[in-house]
C-alpha atoms as a PDB file:
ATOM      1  CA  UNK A   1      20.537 -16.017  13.123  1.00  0.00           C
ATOM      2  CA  UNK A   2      19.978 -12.981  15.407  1.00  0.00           C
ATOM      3  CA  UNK A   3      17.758 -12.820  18.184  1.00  0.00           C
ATOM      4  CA  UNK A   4      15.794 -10.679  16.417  1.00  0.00           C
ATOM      5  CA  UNK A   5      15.467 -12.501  13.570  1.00  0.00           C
ATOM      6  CA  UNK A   6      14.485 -15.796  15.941  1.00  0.00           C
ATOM      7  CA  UNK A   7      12.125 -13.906  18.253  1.00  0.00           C
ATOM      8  CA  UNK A   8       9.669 -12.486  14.719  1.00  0.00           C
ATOM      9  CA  UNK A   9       9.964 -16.179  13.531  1.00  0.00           C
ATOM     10  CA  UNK A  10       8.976 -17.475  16.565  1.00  0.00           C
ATOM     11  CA  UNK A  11       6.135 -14.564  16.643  1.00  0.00           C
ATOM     12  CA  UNK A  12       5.255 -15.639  13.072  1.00  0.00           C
ATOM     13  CA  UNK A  13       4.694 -18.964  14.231  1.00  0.00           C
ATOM     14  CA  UNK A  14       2.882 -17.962  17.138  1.00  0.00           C
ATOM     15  CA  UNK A  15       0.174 -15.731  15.112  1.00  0.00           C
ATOM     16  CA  UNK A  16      -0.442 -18.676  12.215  1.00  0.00           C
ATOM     17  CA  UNK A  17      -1.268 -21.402  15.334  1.00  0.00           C
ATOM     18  CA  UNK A  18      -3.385 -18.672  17.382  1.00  0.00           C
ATOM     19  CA  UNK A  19      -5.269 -18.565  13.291  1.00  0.00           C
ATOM     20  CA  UNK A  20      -5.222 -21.998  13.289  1.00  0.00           C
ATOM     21  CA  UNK A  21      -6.844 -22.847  16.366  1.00  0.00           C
ATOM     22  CA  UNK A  22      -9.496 -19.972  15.647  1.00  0.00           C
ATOM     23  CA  UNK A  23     -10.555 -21.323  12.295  1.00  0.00           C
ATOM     24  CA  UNK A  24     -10.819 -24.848  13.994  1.00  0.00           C
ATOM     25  CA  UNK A  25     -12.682 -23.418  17.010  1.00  0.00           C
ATOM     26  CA  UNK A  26     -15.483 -21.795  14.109  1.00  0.00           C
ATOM     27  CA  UNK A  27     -15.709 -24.713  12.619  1.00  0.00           C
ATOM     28  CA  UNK A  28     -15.872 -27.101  15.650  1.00  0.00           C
ATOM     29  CA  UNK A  29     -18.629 -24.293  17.196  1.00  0.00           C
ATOM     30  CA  UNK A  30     -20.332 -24.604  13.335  1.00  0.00           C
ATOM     31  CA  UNK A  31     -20.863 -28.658  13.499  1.00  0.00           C
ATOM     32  CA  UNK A  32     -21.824 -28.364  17.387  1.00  0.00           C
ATOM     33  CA  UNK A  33     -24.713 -25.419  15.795  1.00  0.00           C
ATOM     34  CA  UNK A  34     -25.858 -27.757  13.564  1.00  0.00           C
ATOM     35  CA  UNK A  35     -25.964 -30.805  15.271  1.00  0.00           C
ATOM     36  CA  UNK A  36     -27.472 -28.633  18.424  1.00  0.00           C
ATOM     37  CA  UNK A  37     -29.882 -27.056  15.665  1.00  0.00           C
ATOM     38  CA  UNK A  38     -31.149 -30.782  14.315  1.00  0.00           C
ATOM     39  CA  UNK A  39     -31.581 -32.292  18.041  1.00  0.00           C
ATOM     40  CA  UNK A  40     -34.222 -28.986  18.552  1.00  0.00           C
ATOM     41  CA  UNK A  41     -35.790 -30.199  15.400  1.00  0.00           C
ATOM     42  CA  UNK A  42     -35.973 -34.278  16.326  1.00  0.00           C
ATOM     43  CA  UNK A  43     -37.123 -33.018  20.022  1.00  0.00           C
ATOM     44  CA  UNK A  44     -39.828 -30.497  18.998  1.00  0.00           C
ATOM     45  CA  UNK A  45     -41.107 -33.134  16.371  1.00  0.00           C
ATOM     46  CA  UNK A  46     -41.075 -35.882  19.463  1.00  0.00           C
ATOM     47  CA  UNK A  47     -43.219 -32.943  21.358  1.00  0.00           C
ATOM     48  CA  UNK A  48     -45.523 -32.095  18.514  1.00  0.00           C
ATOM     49  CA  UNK A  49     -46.507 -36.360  17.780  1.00  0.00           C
ATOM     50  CA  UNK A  50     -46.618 -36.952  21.539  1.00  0.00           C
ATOM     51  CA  UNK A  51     -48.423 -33.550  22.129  1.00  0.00           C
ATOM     52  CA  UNK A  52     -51.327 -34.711  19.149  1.00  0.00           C
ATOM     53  CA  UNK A  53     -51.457 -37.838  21.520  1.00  0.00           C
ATOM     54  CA  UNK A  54     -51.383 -36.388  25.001  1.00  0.00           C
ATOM     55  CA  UNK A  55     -47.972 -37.603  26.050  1.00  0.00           C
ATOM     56  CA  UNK A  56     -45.914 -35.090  27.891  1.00  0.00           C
ATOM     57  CA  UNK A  57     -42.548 -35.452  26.990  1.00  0.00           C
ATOM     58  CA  UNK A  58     -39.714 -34.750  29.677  1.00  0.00           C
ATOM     59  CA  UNK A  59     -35.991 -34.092  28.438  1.00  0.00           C
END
Protein backbone atom coordinates (compact mmCIF):
# COMPACT_ATOMS: atom_id res chain seq x y z
CA UNK A 1 0.00 0.00 0.00
CA UNK A 2 1.11 3.66 -0.36
CA UNK A 3 1.26 6.08 2.25
CA UNK A 4 -1.36 7.70 0.82
CA UNK A 5 -3.50 5.08 0.51
CA UNK A 6 -2.71 4.13 4.50
CA UNK A 7 -2.95 7.70 5.79
CA UNK A 8 -7.11 8.13 4.05
CA UNK A 9 -7.70 4.62 5.60
CA UNK A 10 -6.46 5.51 8.69
CA UNK A 11 -8.53 8.99 8.26
CA UNK A 12 -11.55 6.83 7.33
CA UNK A 13 -11.24 5.09 10.43
CA UNK A 14 -10.68 8.04 12.36
CA UNK A 15 -14.04 9.93 11.10
CA UNK A 16 -16.43 6.55 11.63
CA UNK A 17 -15.03 6.32 15.60
CA UNK A 18 -15.25 10.31 16.08
CA UNK A 19 -19.36 9.22 14.58
CA UNK A 20 -19.36 6.58 16.77
CA UNK A 21 -18.56 8.11 19.91
CA UNK A 22 -21.01 11.10 18.95
CA UNK A 23 -24.02 8.91 18.41
CA UNK A 24 -23.14 7.15 21.81
CA UNK A 25 -22.55 10.50 23.55
CA UNK A 26 -26.55 11.54 22.22
CA UNK A 27 -27.72 8.69 23.35
CA UNK A 28 -25.88 8.40 26.73
CA UNK A 29 -26.91 12.47 27.19
CA UNK A 30 -30.74 11.11 26.00
CA UNK A 31 -31.07 8.32 28.98
CA UNK A 32 -29.23 10.83 31.52
CA UNK A 33 -32.43 13.55 30.13
CA UNK A 34 -34.78 11.18 30.92
CA UNK A 35 -33.77 9.73 33.93
CA UNK A 36 -32.81 13.55 35.10
CA UNK A 37 -36.43 14.46 33.68
CA UNK A 38 -38.30 11.51 35.94
CA UNK A 39 -36.19 12.34 39.28
CA UNK A 40 -37.82 16.25 38.76
CA UNK A 41 -41.08 14.47 38.50
CA UNK A 42 -40.65 11.88 41.76
CA UNK A 43 -39.07 15.12 43.66
CA UNK A 44 -41.76 17.72 42.78
CA UNK A 45 -44.48 14.99 43.60
CA UNK A 46 -42.44 14.36 47.15
CA UNK A 47 -42.79 18.44 47.41
CA UNK A 48 -46.39 18.71 46.37
CA UNK A 49 -47.65 15.52 49.18
CA UNK A 50 -45.27 16.93 51.80
CA UNK A 51 -46.21 20.59 50.84
CA UNK A 52 -50.37 19.51 51.31
CA UNK A 53 -48.93 18.32 54.77
CA UNK A 54 -46.58 21.08 55.81
CA UNK A 55 -43.33 19.19 55.51
CA UNK A 56 -40.54 21.11 53.93
CA UNK A 57 -38.60 18.96 51.96
CA UNK A 58 -34.69 19.57 51.66
CA UNK A 59 -32.70 17.88 48.66
Amino acid sequence: MSSKASSSAAAGKAELSRELAEKKQKLSRGKKEKKVSKGLAVLLQDVSENGKEGKHVVT
